[in-house]
C-alpha atoms as a PDB file:
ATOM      1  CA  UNK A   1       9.707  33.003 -26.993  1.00  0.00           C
ATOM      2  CA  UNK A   2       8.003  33.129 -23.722  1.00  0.00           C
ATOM      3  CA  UNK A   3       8.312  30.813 -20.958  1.00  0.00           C
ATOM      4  CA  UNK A   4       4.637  30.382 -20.370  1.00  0.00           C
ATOM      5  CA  UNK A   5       2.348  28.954 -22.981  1.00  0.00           C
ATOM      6  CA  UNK A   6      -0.676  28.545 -20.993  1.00  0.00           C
ATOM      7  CA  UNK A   7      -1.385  24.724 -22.087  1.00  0.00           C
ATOM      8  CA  UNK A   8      -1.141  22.995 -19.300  1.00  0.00           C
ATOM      9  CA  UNK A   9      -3.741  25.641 -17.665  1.00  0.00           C
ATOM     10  CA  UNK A  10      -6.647  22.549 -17.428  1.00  0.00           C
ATOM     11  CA  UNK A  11      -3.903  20.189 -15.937  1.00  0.00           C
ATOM     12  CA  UNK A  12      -2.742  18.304 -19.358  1.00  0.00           C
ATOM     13  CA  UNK A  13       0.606  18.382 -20.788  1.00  0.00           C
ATOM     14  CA  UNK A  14       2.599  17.124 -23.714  1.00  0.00           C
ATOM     15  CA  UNK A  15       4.754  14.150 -24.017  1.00  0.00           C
ATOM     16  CA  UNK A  16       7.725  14.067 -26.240  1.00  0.00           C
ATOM     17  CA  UNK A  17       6.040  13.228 -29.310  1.00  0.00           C
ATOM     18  CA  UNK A  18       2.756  15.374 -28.911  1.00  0.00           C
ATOM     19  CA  UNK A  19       0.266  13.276 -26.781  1.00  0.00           C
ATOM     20  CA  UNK A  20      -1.372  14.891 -24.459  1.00  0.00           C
ATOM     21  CA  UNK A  21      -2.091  13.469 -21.003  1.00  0.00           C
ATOM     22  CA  UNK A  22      -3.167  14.531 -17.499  1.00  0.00           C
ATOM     23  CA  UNK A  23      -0.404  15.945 -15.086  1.00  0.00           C
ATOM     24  CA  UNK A  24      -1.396  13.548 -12.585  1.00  0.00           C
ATOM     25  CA  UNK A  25      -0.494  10.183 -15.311  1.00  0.00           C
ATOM     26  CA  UNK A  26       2.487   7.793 -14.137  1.00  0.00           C
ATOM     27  CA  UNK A  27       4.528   8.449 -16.732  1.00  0.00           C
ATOM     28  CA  UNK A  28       4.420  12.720 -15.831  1.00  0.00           C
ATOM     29  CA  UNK A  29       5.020  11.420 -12.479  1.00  0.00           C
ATOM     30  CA  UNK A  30       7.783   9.985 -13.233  1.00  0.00           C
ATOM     31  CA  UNK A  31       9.801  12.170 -14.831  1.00  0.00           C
ATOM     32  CA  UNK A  32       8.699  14.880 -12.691  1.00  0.00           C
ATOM     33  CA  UNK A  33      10.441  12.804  -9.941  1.00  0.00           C
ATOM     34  CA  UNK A  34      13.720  12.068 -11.858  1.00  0.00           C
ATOM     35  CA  UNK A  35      13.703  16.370 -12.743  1.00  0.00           C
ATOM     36  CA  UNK A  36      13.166  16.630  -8.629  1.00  0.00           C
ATOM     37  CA  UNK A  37      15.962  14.081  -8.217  1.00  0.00           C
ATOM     38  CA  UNK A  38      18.349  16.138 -10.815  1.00  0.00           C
ATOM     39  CA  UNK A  39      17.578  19.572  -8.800  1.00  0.00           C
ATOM     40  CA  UNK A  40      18.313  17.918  -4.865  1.00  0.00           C
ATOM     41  CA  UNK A  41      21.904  16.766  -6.671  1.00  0.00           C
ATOM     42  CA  UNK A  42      22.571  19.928  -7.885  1.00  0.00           C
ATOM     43  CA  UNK A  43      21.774  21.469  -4.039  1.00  0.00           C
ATOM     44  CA  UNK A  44      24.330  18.546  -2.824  1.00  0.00           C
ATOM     45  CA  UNK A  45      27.120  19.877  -5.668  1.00  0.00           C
ATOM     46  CA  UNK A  46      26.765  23.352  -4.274  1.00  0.00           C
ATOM     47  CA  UNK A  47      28.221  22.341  -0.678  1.00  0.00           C
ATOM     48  CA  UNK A  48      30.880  20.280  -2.538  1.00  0.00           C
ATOM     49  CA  UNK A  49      34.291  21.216  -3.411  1.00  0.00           C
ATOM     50  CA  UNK A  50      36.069  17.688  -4.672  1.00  0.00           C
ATOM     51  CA  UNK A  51      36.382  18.218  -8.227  1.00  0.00           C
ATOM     52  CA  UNK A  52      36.423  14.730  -9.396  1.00  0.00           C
ATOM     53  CA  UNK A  53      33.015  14.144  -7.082  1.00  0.00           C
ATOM     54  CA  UNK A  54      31.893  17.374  -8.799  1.00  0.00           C
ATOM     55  CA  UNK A  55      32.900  16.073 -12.268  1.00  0.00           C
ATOM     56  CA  UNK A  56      30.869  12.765 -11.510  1.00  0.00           C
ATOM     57  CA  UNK A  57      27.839  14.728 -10.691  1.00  0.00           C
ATOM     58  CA  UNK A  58      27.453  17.397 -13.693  1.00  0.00           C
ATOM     59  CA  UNK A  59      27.409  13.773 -15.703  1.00  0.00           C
ATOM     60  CA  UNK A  60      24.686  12.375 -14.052  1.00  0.00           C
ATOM     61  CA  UNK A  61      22.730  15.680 -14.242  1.00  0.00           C
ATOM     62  CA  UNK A  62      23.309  15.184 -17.797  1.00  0.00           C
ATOM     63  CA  UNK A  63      22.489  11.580 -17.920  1.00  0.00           C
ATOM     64  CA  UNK A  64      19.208  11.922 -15.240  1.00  0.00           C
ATOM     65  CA  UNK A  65      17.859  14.613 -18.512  1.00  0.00           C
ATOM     66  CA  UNK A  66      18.698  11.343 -21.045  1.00  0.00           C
ATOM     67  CA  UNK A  67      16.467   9.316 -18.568  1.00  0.00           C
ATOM     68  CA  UNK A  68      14.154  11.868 -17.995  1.00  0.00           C
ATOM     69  CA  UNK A  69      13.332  12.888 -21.918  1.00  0.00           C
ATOM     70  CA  UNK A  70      12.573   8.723 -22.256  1.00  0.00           C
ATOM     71  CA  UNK A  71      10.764   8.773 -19.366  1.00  0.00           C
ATOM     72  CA  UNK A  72       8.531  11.507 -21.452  1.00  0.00           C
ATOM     73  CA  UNK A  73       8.451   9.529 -24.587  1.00  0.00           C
ATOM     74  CA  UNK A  74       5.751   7.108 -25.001  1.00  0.00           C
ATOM     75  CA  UNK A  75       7.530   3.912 -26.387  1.00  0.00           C
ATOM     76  CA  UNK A  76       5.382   3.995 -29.646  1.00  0.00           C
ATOM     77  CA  UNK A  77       6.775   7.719 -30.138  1.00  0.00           C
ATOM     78  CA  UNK A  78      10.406   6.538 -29.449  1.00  0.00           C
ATOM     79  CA  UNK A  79      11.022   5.828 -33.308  1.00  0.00           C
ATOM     80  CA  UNK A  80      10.121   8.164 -36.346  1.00  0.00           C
ATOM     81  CA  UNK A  81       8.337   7.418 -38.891  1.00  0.00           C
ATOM     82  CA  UNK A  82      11.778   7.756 -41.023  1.00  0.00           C
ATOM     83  CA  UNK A  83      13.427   4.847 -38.782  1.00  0.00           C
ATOM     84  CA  UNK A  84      15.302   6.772 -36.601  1.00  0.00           C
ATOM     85  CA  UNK A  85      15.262   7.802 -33.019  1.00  0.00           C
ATOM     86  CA  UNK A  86      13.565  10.266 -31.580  1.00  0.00           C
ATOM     87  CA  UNK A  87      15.843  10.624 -28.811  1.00  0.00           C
ATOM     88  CA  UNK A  88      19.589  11.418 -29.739  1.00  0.00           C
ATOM     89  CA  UNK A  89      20.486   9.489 -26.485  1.00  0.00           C
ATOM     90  CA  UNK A  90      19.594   6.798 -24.657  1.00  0.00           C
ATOM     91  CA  UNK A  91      20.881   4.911 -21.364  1.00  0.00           C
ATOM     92  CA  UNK A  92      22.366   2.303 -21.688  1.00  0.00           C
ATOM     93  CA  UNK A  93      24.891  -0.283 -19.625  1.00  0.00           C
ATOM     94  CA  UNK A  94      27.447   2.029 -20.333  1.00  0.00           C
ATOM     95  CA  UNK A  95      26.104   4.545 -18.176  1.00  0.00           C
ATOM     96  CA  UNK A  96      25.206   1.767 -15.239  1.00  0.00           C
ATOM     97  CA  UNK A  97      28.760   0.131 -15.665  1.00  0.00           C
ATOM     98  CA  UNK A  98      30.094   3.605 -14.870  1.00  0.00           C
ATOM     99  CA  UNK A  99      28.016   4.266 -11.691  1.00  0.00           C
ATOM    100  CA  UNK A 100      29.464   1.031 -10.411  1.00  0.00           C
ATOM    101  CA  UNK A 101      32.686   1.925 -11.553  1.00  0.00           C
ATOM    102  CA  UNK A 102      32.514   4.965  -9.468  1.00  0.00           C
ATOM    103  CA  UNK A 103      31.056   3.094  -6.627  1.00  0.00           C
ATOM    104  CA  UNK A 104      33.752   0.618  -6.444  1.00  0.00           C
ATOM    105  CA  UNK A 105      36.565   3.584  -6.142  1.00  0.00           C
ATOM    106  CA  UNK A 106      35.025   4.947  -3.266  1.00  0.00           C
ATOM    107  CA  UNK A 107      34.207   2.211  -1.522  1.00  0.00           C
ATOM    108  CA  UNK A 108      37.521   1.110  -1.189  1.00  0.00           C
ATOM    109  CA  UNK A 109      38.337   4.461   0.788  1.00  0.00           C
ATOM    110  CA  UNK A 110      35.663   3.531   3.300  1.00  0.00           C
ATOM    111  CA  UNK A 111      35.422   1.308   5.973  1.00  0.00           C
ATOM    112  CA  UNK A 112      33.067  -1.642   5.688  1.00  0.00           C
ATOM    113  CA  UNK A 113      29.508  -1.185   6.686  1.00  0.00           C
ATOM    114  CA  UNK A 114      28.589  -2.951  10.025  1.00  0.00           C
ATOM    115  CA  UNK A 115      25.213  -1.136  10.728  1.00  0.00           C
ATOM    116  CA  UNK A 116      22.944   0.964   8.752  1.00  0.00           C
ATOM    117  CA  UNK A 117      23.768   4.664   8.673  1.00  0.00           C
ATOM    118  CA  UNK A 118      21.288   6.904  10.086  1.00  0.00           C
ATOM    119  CA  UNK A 119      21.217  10.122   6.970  1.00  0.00           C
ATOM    120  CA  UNK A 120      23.294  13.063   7.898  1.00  0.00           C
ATOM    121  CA  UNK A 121      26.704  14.174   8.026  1.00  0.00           C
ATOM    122  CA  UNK A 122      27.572  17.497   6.940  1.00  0.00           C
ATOM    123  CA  UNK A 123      25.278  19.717   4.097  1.00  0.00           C
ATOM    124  CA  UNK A 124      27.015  17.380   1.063  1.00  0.00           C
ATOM    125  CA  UNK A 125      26.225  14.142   2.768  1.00  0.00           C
ATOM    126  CA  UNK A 126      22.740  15.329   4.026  1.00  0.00           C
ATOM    127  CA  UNK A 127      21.142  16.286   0.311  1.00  0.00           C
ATOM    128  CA  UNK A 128      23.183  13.328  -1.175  1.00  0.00           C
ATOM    129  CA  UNK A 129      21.314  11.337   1.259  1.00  0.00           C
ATOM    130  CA  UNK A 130      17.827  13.239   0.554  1.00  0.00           C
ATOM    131  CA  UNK A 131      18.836  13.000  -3.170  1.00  0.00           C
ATOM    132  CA  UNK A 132      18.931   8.817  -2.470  1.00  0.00           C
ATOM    133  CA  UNK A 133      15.392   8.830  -1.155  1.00  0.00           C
ATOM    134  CA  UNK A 134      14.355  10.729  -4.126  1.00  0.00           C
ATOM    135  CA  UNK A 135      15.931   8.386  -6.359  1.00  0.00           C
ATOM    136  CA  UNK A 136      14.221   5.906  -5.251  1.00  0.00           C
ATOM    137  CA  UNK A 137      11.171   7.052  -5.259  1.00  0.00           C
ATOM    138  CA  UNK A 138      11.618   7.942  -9.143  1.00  0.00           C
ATOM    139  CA  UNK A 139      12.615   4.717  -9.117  1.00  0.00           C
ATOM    140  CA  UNK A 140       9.666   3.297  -7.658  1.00  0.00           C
ATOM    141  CA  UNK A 141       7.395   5.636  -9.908  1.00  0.00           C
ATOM    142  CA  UNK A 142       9.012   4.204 -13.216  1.00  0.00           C
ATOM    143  CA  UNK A 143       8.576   0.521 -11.957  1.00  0.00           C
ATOM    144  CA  UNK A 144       4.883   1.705 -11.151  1.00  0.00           C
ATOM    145  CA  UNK A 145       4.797   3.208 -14.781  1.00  0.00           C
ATOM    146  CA  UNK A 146       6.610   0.068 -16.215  1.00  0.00           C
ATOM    147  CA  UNK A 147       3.476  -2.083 -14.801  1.00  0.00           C
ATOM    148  CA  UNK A 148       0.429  -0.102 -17.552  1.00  0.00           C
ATOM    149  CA  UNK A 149       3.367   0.908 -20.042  1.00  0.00           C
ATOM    150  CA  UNK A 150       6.502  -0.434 -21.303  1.00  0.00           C
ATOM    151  CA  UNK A 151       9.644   1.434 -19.941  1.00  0.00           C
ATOM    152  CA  UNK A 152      13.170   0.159 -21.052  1.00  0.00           C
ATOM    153  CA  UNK A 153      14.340  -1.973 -18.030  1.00  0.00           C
ATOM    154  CA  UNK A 154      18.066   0.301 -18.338  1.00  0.00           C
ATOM    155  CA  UNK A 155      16.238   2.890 -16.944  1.00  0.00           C
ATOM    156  CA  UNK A 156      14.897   1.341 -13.799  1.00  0.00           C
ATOM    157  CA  UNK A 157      18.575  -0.423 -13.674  1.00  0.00           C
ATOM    158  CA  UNK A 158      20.225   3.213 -14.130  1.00  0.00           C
ATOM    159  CA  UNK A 159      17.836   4.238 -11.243  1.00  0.00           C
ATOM    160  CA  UNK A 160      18.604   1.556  -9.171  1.00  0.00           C
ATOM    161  CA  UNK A 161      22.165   2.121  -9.705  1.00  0.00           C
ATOM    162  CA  UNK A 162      22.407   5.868  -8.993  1.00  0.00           C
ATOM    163  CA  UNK A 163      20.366   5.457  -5.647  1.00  0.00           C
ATOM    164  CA  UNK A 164      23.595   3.337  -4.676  1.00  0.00           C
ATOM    165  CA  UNK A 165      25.925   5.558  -5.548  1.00  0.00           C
ATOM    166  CA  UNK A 166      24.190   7.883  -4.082  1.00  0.00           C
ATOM    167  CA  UNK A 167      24.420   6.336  -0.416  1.00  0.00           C
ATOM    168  CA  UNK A 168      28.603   5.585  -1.434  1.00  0.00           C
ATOM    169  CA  UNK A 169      28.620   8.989  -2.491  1.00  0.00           C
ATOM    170  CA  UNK A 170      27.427  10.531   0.683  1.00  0.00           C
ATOM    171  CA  UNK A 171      30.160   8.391   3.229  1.00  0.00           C
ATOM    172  CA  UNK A 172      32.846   9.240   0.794  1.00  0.00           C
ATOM    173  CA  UNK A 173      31.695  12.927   1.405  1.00  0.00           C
ATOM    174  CA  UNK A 174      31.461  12.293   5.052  1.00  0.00           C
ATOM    175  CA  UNK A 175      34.651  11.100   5.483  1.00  0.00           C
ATOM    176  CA  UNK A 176      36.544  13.529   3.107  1.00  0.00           C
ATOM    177  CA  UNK A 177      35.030  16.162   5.079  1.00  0.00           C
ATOM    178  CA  UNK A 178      36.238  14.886   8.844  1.00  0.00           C
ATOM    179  CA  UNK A 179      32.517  13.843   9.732  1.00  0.00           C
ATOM    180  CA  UNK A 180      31.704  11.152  11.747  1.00  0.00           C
ATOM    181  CA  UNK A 181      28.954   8.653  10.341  1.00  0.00           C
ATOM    182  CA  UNK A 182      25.926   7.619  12.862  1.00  0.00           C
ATOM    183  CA  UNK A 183      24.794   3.896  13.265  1.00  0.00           C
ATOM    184  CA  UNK A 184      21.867   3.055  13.836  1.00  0.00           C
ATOM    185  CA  UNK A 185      22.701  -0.105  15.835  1.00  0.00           C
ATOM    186  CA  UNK A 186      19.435  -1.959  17.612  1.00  0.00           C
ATOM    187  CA  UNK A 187      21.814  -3.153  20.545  1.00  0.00           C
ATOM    188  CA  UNK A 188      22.502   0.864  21.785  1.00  0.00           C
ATOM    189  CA  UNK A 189      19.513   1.873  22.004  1.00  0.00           C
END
């Protein structure tokens, strides 16, 4: 089987389910997004050696291609005809509950926020930052999609979630790794 099939040569592509739609439609926007998302965490992996942290991360890649295969699925494709789902996953609070989960371990490593933290830090803390940004912005594009067509609201919740773990994530990193966070404090300026 090749790669290449040469249908999306005019700019359409296929959901899950066989409808065909422009490249440019919300809802191929979107998941393009969450697949752009999935990649930037997988550069931020590469520069990190904590296993656990490494452990949390190949999950989420697995869990942003759950939300990413819905995000593709029109929500009157998400059911066969037969009854049963399309998709053999779904997120669902279980997923979110374990992002805070997470969350809540690291945070109690760190010290409390006072200011907002300008993005850097070393090469893990930098892409986990980028890869917050990004989440967001998928984020933002399945809110956008949510507004013309329904989108389960545990995907904009996952979303929402990750971007925050995301930003917990990255001064956990930092501070594993011996490197100092920046402020961005107003009153130095």
């Amino acid at each position: 089987m090749k790669i290449y099939t040469k249908t999306g040569d005019k700019g359409q592509t296929a959901l899950y389910g066989g409808t065909r739609v422009s490249k440019a439609s919300a809802r191929v926007e979107s998941y393009g997004n969450i697949d752009e998302l999935n990649s930037f965490i997988g550069i931020a992996k590469s520069h990190i050696e904590d296993t656990e942290v490494l452990r949390q991360l190949k999950k989420i890649q697995f869990d942003l291609f759950t939300v990413g295969s819905e995000a593709a699925t029109p929500v009157d494709k998400l059911m066969l005809a037969n009854g049963k789902s399309r998709l053999p996953l779904i997120i669902a609070d279980t997923e979110i509950e374990e992002l805070e989960q997470w969350m809540d371990a690291f945070d109690e490593k760190l010290e409390p926020l006072q200011y907002f933290i300008l993005p850097g830090g070393g090469k893990p803390a930098t892409f986990l930052h980028a890869a917050r940004t990004i989440c967001r912005r998928a984020e933002r594009s399945l809110v956008f999609l949510n507004e013309a067509e329904e989108v389960r609201p545990e995907l904009i919740k996952y979303l929402n979630r990750l971007s925050d773990y995301l930003f917990v994530l990255a001064r956990y990193i930092s501070k594993i790794n011996n490197e100092p966070e920046e402020y961005w404090n107003p009153n130095e300026r």
